[in-house]
PDB file of N, CA and C in Angstrom:
ATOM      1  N   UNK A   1       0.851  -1.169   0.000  1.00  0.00           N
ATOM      2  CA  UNK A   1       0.000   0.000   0.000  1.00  0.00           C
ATOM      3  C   UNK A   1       0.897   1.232   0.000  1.00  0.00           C
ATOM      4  N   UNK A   2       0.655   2.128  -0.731  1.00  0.00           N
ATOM      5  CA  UNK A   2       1.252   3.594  -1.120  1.00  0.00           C
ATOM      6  C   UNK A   2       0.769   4.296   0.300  1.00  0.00           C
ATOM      7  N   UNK A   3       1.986   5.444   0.393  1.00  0.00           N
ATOM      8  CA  UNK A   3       1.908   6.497   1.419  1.00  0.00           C
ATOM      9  C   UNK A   3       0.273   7.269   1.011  1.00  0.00           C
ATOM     10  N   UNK A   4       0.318   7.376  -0.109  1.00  0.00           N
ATOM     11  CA  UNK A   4      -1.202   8.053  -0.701  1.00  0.00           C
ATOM     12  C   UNK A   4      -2.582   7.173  -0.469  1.00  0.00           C
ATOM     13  N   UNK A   5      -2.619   6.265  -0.904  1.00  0.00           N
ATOM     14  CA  UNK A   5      -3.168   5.176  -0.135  1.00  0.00           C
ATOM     15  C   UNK A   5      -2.792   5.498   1.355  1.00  0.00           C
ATOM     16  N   UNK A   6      -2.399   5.699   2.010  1.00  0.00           N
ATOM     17  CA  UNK A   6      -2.364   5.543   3.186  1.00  0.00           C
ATOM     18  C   UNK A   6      -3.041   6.935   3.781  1.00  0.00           C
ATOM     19  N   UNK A   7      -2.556   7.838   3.143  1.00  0.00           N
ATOM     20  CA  UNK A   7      -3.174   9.445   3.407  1.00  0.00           C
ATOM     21  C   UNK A   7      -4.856   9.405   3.682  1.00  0.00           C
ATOM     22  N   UNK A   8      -5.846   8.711   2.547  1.00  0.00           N
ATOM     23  CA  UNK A   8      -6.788   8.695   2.597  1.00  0.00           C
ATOM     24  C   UNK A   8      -7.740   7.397   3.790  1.00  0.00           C
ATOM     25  N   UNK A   9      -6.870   6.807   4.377  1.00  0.00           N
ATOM     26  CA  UNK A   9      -7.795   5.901   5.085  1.00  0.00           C
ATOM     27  C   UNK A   9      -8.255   7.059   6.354  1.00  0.00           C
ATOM     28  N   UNK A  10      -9.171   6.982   7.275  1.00  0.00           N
ATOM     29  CA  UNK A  10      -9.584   7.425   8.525  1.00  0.00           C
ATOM     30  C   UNK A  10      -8.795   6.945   9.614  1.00  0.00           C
ATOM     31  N   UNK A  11      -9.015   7.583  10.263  1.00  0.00           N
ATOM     32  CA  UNK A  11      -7.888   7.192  11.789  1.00  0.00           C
ATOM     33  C   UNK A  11      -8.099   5.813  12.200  1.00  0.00           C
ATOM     34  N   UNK A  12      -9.637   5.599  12.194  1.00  0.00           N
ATOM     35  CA  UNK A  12      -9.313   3.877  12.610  1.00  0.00           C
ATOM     36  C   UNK A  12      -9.476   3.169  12.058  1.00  0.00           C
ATOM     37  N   UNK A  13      -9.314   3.171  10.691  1.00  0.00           N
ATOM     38  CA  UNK A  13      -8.761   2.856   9.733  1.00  0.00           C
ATOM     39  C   UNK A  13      -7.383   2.238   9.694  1.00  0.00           C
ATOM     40  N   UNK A  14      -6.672   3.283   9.780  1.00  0.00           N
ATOM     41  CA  UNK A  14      -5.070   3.119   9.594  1.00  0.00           C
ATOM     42  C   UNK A  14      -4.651   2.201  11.394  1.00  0.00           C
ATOM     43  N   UNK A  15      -5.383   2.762  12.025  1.00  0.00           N
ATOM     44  CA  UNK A  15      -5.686   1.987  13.031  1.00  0.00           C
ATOM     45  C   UNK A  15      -5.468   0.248  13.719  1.00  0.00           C
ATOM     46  N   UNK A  16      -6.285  -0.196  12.133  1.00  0.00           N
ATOM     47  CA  UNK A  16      -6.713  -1.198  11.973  1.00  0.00           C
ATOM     48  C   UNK A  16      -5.760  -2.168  11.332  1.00  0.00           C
ATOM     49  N   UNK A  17      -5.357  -1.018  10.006  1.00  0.00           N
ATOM     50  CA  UNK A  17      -4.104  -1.579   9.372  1.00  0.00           C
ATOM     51  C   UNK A  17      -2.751  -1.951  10.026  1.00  0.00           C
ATOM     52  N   UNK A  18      -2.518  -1.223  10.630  1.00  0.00           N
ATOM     53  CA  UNK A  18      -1.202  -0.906  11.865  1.00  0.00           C
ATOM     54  C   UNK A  18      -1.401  -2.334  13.110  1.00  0.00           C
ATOM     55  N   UNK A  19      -2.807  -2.591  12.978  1.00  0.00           N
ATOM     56  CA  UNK A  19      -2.441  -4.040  13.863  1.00  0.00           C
ATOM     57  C   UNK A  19      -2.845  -4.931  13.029  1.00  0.00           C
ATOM     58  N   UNK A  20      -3.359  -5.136  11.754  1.00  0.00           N
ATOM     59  CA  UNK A  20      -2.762  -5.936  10.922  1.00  0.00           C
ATOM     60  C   UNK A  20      -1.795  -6.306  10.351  1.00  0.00           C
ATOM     61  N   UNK A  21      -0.907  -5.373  10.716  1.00  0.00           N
ATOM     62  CA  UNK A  21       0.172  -5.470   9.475  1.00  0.00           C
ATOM     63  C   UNK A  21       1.178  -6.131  11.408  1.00  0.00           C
ATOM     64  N   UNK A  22       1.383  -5.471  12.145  1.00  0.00           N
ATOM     65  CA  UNK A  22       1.728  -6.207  13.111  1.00  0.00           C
ATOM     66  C   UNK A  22       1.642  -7.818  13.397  1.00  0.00           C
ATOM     67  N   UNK A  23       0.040  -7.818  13.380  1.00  0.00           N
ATOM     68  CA  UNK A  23      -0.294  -9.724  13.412  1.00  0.00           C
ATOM     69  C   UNK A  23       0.704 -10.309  12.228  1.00  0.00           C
ATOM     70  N   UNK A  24       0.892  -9.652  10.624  1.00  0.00           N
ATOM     71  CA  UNK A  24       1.261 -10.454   9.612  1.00  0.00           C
ATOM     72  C   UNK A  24       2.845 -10.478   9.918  1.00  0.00           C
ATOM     73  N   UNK A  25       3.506  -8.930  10.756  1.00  0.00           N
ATOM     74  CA  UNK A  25       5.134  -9.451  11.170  1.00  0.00           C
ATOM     75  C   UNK A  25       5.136 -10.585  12.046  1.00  0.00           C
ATOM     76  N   UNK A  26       4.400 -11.105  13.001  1.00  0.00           N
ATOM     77  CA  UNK A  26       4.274 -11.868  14.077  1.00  0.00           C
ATOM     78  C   UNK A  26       4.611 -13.147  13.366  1.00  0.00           C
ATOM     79  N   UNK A  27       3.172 -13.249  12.482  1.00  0.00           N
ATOM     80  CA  UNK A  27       2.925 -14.615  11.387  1.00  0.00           C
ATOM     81  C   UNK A  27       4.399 -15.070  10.791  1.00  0.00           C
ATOM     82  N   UNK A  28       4.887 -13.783  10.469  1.00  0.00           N
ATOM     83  CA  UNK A  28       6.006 -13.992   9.417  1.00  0.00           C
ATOM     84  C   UNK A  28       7.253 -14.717  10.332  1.00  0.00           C
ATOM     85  N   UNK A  29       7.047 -13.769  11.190  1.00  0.00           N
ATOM     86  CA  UNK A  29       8.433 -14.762  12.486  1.00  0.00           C
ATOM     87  C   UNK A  29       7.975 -16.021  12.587  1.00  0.00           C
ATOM     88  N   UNK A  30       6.643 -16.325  13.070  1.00  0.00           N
ATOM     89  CA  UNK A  30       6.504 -17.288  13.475  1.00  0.00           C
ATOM     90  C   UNK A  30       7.026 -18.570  11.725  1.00  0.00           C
ATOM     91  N   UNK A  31       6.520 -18.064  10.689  1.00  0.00           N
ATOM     92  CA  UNK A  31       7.081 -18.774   9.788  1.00  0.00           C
ATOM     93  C   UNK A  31       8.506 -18.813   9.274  1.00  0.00           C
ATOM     94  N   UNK A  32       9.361 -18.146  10.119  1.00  0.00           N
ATOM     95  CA  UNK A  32      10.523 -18.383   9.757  1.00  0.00           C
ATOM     96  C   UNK A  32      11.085 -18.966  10.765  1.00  0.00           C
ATOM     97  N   UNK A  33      10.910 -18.874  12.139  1.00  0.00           N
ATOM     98  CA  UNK A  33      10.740 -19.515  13.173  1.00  0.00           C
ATOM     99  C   UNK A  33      10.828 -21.663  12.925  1.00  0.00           C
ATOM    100  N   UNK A  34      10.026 -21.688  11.924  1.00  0.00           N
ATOM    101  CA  UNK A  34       9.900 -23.246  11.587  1.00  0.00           C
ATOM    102  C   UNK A  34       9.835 -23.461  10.290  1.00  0.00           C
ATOM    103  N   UNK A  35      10.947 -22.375   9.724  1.00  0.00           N
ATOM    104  CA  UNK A  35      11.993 -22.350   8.536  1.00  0.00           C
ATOM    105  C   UNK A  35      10.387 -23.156   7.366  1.00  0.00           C
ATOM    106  N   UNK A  36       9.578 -22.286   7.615  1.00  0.00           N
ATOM    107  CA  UNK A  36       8.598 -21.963   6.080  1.00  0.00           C
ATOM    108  C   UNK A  36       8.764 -20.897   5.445  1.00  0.00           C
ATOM    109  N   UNK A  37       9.381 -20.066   5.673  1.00  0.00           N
ATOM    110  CA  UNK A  37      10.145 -18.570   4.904  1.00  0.00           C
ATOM    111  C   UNK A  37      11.270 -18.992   4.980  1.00  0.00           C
ATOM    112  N   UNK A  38      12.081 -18.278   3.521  1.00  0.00           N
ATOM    113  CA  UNK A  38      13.413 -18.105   3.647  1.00  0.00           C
ATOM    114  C   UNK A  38      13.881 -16.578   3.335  1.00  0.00           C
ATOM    115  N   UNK A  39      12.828 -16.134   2.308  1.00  0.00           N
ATOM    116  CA  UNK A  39      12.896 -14.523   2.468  1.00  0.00           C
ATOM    117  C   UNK A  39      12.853 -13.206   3.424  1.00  0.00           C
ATOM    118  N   UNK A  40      13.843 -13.033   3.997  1.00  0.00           N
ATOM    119  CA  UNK A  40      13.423 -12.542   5.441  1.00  0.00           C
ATOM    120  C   UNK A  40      13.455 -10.979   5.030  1.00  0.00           C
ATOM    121  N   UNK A  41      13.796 -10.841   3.952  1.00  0.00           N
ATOM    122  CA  UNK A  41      13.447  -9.387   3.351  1.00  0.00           C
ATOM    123  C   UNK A  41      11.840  -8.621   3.340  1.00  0.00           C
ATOM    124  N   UNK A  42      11.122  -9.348   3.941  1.00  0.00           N
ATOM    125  CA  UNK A  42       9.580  -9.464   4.466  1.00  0.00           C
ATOM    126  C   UNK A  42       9.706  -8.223   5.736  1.00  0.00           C
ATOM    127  N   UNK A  43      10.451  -8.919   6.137  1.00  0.00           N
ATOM    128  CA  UNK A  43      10.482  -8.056   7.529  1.00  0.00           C
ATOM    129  C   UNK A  43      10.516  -6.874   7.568  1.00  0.00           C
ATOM    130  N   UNK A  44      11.366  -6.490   6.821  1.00  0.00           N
ATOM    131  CA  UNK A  44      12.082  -5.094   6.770  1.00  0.00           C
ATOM    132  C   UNK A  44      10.902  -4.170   6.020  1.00  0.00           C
ATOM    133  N   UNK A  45      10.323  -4.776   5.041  1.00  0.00           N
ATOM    134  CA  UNK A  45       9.471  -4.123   4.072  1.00  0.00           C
ATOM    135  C   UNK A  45       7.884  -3.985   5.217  1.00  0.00           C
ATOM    136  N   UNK A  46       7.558  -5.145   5.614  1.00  0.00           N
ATOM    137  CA  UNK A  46       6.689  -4.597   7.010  1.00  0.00           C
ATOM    138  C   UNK A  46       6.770  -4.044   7.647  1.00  0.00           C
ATOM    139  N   UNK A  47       8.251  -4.237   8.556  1.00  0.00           N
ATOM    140  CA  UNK A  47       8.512  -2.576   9.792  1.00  0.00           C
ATOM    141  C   UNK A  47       7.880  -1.202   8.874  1.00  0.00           C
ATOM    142  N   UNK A  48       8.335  -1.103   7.639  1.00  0.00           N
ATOM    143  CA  UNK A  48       8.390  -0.162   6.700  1.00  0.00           C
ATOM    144  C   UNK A  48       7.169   0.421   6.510  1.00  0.00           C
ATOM    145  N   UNK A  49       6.369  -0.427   6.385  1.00  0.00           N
ATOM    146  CA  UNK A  49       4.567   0.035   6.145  1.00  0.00           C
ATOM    147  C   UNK A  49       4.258   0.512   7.123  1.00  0.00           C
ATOM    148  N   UNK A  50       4.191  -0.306   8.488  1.00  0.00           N
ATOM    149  CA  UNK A  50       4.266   0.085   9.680  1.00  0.00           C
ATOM    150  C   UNK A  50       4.573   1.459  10.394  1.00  0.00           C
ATOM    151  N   UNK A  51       5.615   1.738   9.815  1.00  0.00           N
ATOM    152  CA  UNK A  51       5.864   3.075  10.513  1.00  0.00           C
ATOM    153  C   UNK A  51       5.757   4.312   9.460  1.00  0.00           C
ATOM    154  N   UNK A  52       5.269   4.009   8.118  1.00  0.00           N
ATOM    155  CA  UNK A  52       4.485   4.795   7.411  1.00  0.00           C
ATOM    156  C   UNK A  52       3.067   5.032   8.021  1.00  0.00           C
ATOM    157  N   UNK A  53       2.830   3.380   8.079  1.00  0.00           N
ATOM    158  CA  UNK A  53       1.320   4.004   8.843  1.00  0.00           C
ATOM    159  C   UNK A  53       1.156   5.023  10.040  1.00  0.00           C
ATOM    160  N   UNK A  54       1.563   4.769  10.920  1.00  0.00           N
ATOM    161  CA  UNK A  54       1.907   5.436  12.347  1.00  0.00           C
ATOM    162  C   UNK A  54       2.515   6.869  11.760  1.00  0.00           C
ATOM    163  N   UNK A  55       3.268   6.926  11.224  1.00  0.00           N
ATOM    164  CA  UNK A  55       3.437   8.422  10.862  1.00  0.00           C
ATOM    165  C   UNK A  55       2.467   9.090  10.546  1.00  0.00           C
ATOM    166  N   UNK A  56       1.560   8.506   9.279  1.00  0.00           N
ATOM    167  CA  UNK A  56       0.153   9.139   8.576  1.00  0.00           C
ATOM    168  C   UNK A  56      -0.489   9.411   9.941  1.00  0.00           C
ATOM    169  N   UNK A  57      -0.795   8.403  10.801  1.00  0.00           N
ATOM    170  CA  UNK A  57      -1.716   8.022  12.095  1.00  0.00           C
ATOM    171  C   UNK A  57      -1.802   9.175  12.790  1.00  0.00           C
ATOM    172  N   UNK A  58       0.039   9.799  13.117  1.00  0.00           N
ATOM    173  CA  UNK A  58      -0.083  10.830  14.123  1.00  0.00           C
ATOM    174  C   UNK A  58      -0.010  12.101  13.390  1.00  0.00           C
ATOM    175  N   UNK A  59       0.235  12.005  12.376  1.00  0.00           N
ATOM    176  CA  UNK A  59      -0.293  13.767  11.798  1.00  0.00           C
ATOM    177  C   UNK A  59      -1.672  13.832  11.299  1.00  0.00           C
ATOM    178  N   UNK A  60      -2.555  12.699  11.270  1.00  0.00           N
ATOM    179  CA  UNK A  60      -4.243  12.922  11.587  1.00  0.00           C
ATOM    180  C   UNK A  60      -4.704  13.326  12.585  1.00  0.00           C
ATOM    181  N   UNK A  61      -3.692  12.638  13.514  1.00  0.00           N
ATOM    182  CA  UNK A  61      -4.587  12.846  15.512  1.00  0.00           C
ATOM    183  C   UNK A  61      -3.874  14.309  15.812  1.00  0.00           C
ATOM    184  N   UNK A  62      -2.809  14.578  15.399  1.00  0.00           N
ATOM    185  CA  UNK A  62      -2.260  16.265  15.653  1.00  0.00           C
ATOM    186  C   UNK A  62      -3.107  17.122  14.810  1.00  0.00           C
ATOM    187  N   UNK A  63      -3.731  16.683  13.661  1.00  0.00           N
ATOM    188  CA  UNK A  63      -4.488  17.590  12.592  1.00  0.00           C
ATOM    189  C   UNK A  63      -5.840  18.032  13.416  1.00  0.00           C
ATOM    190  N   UNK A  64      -6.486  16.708  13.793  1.00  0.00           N
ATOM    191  CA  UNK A  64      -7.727  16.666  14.236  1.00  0.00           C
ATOM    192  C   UNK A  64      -7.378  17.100  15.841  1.00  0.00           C
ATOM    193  N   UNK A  65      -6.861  17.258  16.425  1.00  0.00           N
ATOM    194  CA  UNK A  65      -6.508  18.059  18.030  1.00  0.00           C
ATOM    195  C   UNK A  65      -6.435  19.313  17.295  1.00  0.00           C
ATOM    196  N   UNK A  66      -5.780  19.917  16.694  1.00  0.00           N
ATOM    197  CA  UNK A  66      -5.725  21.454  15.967  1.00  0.00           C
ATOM    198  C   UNK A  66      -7.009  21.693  15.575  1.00  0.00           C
ATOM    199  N   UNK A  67      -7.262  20.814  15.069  1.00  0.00           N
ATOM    200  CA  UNK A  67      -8.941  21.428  14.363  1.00  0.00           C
ATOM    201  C   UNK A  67     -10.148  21.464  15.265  1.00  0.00           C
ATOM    202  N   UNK A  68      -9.712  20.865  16.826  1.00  0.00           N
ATOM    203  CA  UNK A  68     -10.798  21.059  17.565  1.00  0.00           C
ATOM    204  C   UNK A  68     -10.719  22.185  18.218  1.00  0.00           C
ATOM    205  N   UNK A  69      -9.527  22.307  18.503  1.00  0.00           N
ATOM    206  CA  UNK A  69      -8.355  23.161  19.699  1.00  0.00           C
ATOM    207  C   UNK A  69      -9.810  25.057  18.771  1.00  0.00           C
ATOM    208  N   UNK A  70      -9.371  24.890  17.451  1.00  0.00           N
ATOM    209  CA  UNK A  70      -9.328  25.796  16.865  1.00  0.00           C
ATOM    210  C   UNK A  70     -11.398  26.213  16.763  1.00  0.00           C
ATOM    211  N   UNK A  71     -11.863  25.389  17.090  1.00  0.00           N
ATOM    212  CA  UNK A  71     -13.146  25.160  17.210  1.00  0.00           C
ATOM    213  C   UNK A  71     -13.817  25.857  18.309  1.00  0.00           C
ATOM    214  N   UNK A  72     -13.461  25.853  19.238  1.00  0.00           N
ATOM    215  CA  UNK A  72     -13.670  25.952  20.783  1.00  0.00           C
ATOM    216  C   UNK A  72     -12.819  26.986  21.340  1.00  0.00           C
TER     217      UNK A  72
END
């Protein structure tokens, strides 16, 4: 999934993704764990999404705190 793709999901949304994509690093250990992966270049490319997501994540929740802040 693209950073742009990622721009447009909703907070719990990306939310959602961010502990999916967690369960699938877990999965992935656990399959290399009992040597059913040998590509461990998996990993790296998951941390990767991961902390794309979480980046998108917290400049929504800082956007949306500003936009209330600015409300009130």
């Amino acid at each position: 999934m693209s950073v742009n793709d990622l721009k447009e999901l909703s907070i719990t949304e990306l939310e959602n993704k961010i502990f999916d994509l967690k369960r699938e690093l877990m999965d992935s250990r656990f399959a290399l764990a009992t040597s059913q992966i040998e590509d461990t270049s998996v990993f790296k490319k998951i941390k990767k999404e991961i902390a794309q997501a979480n980046t998108i994540l917290n400049q929504k929740v800082k956007q949306e705190s500003i936009n209330q802040d600015s409300n009130e």
